[in-house]
N, C-alpha and C. Protein backbone atom coordinates (compact mmCIF):
# COMPACT_ATOMS: atom_id res chain seq x y z
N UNK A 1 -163.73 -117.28 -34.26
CA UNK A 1 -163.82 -118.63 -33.77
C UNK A 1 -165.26 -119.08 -33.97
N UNK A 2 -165.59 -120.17 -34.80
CA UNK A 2 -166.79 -120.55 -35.01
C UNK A 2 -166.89 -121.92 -34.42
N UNK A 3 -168.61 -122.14 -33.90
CA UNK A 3 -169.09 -123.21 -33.14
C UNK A 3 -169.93 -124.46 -34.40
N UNK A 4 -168.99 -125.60 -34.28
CA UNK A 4 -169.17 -126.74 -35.44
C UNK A 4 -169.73 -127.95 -35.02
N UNK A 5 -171.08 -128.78 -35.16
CA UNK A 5 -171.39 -129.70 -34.93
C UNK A 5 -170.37 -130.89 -34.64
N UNK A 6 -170.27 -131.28 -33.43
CA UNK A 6 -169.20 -132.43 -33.15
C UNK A 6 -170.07 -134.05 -33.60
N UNK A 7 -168.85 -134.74 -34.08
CA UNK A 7 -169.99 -135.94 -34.21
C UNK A 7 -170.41 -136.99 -32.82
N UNK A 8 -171.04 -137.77 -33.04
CA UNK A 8 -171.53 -138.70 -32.05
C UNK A 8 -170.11 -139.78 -32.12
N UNK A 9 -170.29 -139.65 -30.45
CA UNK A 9 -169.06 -140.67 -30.45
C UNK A 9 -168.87 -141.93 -30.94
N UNK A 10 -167.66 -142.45 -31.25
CA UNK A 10 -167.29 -143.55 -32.20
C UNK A 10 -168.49 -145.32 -31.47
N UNK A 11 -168.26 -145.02 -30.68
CA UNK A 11 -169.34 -146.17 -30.26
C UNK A 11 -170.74 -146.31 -30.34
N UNK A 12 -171.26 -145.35 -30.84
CA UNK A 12 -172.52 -145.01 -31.48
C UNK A 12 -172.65 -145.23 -32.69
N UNK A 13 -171.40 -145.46 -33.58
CA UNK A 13 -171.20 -146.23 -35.03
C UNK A 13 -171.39 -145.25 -35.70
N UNK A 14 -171.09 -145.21 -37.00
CA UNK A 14 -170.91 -144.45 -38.26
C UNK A 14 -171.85 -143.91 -38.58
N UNK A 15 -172.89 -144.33 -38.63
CA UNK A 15 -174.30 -144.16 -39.22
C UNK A 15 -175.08 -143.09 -37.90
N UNK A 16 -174.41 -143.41 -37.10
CA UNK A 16 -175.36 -142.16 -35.48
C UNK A 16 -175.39 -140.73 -36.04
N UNK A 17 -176.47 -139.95 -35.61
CA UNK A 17 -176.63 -138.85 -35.88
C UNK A 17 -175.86 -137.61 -34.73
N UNK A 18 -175.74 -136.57 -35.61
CA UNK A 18 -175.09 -135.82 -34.51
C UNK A 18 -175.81 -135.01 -33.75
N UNK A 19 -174.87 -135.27 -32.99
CA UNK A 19 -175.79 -135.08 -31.13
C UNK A 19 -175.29 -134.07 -30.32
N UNK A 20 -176.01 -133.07 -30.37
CA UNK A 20 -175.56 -132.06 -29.42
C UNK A 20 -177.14 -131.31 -28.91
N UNK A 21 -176.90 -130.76 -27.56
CA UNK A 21 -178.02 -130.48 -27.14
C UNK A 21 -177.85 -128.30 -26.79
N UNK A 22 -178.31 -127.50 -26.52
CA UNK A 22 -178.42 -126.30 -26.61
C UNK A 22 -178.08 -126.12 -25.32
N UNK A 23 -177.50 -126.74 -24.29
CA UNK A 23 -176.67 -126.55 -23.26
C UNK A 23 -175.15 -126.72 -23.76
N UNK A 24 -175.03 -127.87 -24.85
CA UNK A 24 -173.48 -127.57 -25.61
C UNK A 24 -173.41 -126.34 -25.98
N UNK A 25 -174.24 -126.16 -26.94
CA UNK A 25 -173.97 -124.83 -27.67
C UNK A 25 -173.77 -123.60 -26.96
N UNK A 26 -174.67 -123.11 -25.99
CA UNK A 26 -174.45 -122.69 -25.03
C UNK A 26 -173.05 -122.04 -24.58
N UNK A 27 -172.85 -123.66 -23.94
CA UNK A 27 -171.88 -123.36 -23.13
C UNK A 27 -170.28 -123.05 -24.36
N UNK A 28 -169.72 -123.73 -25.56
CA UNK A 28 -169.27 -123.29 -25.75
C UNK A 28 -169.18 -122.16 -26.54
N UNK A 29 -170.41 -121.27 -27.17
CA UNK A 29 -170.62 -120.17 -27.73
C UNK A 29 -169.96 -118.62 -26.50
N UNK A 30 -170.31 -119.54 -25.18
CA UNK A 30 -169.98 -118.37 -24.41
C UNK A 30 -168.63 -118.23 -23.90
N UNK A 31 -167.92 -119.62 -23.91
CA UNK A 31 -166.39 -119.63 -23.88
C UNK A 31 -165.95 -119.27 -25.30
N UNK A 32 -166.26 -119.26 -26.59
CA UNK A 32 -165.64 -118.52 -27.33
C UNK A 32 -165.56 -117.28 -27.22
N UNK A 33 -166.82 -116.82 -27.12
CA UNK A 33 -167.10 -115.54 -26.88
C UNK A 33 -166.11 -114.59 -25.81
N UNK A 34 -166.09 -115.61 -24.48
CA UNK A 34 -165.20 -115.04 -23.55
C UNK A 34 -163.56 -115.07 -23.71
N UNK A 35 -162.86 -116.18 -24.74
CA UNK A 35 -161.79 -116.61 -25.59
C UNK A 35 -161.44 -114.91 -26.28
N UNK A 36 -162.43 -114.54 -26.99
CA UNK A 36 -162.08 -113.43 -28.13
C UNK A 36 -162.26 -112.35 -27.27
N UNK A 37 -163.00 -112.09 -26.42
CA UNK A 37 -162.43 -110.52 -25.43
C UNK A 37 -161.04 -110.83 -25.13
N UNK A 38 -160.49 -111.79 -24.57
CA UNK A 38 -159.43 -111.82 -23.55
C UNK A 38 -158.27 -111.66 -24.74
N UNK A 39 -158.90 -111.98 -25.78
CA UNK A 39 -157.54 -112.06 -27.16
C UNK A 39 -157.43 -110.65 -27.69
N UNK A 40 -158.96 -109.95 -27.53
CA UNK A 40 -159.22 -108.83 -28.16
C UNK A 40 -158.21 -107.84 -27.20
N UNK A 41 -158.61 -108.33 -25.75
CA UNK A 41 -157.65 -106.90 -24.55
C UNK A 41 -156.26 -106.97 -24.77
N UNK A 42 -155.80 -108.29 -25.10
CA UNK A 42 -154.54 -108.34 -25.52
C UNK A 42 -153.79 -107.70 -26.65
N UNK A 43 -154.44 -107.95 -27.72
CA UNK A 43 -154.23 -107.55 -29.06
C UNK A 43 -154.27 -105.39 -28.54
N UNK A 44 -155.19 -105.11 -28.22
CA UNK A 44 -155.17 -103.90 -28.15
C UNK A 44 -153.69 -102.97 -26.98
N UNK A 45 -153.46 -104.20 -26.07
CA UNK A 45 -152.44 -104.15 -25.02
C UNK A 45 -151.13 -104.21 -26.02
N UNK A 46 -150.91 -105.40 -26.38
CA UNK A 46 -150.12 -105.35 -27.68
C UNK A 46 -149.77 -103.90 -28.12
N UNK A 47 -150.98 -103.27 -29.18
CA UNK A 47 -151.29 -102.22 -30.17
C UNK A 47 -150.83 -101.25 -29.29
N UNK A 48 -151.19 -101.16 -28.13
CA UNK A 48 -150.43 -99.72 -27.19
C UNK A 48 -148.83 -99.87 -26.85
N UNK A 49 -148.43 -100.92 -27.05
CA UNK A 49 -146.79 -100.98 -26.61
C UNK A 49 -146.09 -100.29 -27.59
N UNK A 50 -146.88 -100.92 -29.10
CA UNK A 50 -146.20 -100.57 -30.32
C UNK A 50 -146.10 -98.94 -30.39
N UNK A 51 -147.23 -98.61 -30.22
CA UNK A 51 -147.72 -97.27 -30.11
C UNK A 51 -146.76 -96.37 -29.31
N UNK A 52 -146.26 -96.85 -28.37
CA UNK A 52 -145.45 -96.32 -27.60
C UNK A 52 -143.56 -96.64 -27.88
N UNK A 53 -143.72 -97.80 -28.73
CA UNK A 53 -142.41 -97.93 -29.11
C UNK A 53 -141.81 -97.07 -29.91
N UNK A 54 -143.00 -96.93 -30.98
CA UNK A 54 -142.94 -95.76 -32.36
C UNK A 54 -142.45 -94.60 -31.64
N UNK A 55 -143.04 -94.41 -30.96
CA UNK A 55 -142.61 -93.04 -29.86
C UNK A 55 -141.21 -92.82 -29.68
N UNK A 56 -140.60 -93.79 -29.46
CA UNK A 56 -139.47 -93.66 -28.27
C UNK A 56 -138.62 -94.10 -29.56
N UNK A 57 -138.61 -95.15 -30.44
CA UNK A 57 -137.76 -95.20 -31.24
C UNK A 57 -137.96 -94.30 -33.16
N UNK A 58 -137.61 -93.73 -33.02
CA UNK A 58 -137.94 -92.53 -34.53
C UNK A 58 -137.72 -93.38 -35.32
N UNK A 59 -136.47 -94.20 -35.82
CA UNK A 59 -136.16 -94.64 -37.13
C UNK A 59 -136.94 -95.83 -37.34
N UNK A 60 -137.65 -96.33 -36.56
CA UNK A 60 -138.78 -97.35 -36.78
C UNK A 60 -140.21 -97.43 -36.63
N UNK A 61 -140.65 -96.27 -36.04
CA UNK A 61 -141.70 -95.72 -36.32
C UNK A 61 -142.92 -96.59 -36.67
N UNK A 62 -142.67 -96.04 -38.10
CA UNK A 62 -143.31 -96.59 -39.29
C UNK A 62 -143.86 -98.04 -39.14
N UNK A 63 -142.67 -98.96 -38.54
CA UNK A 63 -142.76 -100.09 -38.42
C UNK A 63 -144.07 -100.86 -37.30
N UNK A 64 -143.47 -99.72 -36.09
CA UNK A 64 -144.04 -100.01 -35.45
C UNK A 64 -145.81 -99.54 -35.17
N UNK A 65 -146.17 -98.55 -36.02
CA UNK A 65 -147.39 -97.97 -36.59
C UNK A 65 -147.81 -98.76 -37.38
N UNK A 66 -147.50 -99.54 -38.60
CA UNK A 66 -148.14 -100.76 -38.78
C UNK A 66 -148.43 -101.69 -37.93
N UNK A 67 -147.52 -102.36 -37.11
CA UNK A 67 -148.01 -103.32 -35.90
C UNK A 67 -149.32 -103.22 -35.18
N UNK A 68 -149.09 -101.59 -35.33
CA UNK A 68 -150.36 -100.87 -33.89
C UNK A 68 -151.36 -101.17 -35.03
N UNK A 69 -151.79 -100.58 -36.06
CA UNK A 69 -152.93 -101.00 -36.56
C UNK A 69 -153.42 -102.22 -37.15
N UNK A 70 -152.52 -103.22 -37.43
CA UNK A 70 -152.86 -104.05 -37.17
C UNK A 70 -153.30 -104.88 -36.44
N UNK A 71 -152.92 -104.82 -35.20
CA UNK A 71 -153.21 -104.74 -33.52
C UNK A 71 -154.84 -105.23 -33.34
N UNK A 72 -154.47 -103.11 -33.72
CA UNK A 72 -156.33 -102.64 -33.41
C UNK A 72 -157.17 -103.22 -34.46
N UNK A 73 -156.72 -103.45 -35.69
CA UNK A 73 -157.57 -104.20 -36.41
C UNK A 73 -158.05 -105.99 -36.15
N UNK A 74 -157.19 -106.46 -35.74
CA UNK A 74 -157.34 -107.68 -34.99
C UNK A 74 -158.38 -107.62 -33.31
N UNK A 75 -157.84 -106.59 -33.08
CA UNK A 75 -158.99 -106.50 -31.64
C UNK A 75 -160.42 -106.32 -32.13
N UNK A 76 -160.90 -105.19 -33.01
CA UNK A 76 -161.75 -105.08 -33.40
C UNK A 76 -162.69 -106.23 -33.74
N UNK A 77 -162.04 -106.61 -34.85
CA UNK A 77 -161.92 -108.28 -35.25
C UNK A 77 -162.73 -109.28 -34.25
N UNK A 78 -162.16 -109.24 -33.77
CA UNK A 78 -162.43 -110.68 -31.93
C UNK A 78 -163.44 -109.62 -31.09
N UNK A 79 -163.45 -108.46 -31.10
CA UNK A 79 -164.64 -108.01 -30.37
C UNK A 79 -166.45 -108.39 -31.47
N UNK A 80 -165.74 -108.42 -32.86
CA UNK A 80 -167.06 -108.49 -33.25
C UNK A 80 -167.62 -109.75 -33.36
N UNK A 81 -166.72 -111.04 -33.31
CA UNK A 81 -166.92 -111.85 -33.45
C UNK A 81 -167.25 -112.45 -31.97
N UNK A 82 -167.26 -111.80 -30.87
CA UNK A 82 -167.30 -112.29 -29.52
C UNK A 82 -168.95 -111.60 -29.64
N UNK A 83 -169.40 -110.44 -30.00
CA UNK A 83 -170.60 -110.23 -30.38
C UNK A 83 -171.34 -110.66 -30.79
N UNK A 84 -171.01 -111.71 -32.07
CA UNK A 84 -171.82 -112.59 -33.00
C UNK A 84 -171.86 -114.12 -31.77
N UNK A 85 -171.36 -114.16 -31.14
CA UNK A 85 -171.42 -115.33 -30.42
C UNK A 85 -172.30 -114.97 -29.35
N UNK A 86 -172.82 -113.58 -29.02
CA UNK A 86 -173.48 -113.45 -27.79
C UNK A 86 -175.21 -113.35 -28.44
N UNK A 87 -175.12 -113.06 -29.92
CA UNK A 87 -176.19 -112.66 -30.12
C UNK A 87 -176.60 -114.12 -30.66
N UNK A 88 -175.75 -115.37 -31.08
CA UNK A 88 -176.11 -116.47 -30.74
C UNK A 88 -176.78 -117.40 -30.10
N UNK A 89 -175.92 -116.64 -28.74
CA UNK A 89 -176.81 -117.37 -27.78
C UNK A 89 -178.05 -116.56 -26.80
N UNK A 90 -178.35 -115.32 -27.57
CA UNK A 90 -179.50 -114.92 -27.41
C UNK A 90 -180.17 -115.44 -28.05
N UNK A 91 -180.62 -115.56 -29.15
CA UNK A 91 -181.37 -116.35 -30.50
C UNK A 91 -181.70 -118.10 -29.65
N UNK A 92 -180.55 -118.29 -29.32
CA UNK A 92 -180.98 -119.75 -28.77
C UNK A 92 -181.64 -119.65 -27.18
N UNK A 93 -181.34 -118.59 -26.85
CA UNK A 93 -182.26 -118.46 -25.19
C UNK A 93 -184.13 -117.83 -26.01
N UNK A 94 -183.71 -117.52 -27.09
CA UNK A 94 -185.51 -117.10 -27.21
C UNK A 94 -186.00 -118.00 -27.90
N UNK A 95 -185.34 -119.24 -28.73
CA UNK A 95 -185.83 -119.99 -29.09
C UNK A 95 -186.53 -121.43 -27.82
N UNK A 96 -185.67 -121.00 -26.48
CA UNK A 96 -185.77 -122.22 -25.78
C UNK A 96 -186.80 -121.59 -24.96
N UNK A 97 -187.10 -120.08 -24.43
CA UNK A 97 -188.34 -119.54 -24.00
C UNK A 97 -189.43 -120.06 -24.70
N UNK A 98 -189.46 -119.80 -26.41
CA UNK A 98 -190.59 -119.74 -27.05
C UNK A 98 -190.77 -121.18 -26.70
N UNK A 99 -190.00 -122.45 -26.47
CA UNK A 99 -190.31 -123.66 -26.74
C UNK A 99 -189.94 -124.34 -28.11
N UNK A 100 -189.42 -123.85 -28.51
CA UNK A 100 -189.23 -124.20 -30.00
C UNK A 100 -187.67 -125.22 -29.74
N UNK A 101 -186.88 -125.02 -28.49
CA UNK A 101 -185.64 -125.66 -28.76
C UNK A 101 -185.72 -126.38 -27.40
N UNK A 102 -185.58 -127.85 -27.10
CA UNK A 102 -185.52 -128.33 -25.67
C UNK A 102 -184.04 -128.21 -25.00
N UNK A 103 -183.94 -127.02 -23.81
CA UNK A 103 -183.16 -127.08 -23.07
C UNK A 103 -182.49 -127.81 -22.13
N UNK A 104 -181.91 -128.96 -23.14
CA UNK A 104 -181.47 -129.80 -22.25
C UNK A 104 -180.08 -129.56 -21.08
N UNK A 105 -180.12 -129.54 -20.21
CA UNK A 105 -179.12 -128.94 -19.28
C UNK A 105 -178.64 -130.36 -18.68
């Protein structure tokens, strides 16, 4: 899930620049972030049912051993990308220490 400059609202006219301040970003870098754990625990919750289905049913197995790693490959997935969103908004908390970014809240 990636974080995309929204434009300036329509009453600000065509020509307005886009406007977002590092309390947006912020805030939704850390709801994505918190978005892709909760997808990631799932996906892996998921990956253990399968895991356990394979178990219990033999002639599908197989089937269900693909599911599981796919699963876990999707959790993985959303954990790293919930990472890249935290180290985001570290980068933007040391840019707003150094002064370099105004924290508008």
């Amino acid at each position: 899930m990636t974080t995309t400059l929204a434009p300036a609202p329509e009453s600000a006219g065509s020509a307005a620049p886009l406007r977002r301040t590092s309390a947006d970003f912020l805030s939704e870098a850390a709801r994505a972030a918190r978005v892709d754990r909760v997808r990631a625990r799932e996906a892996r919750a998921m990956a253990a049912a399968c895991e356990h289905r394979a178990r219990r049913v033999p002639g599908q197995s197989a089937m269900y051993q693909r599911e599981a790693i796919r699963l876990r490959r999707e959790a993985a997935a959303l954990e790293i990308d919930a990472a890249l969103h935290d180290e985001a908004i570290a980068a933007v908390w040391q840019l707003i220490d150094a002064g370099d970014v105004r924290a508008a809240h």
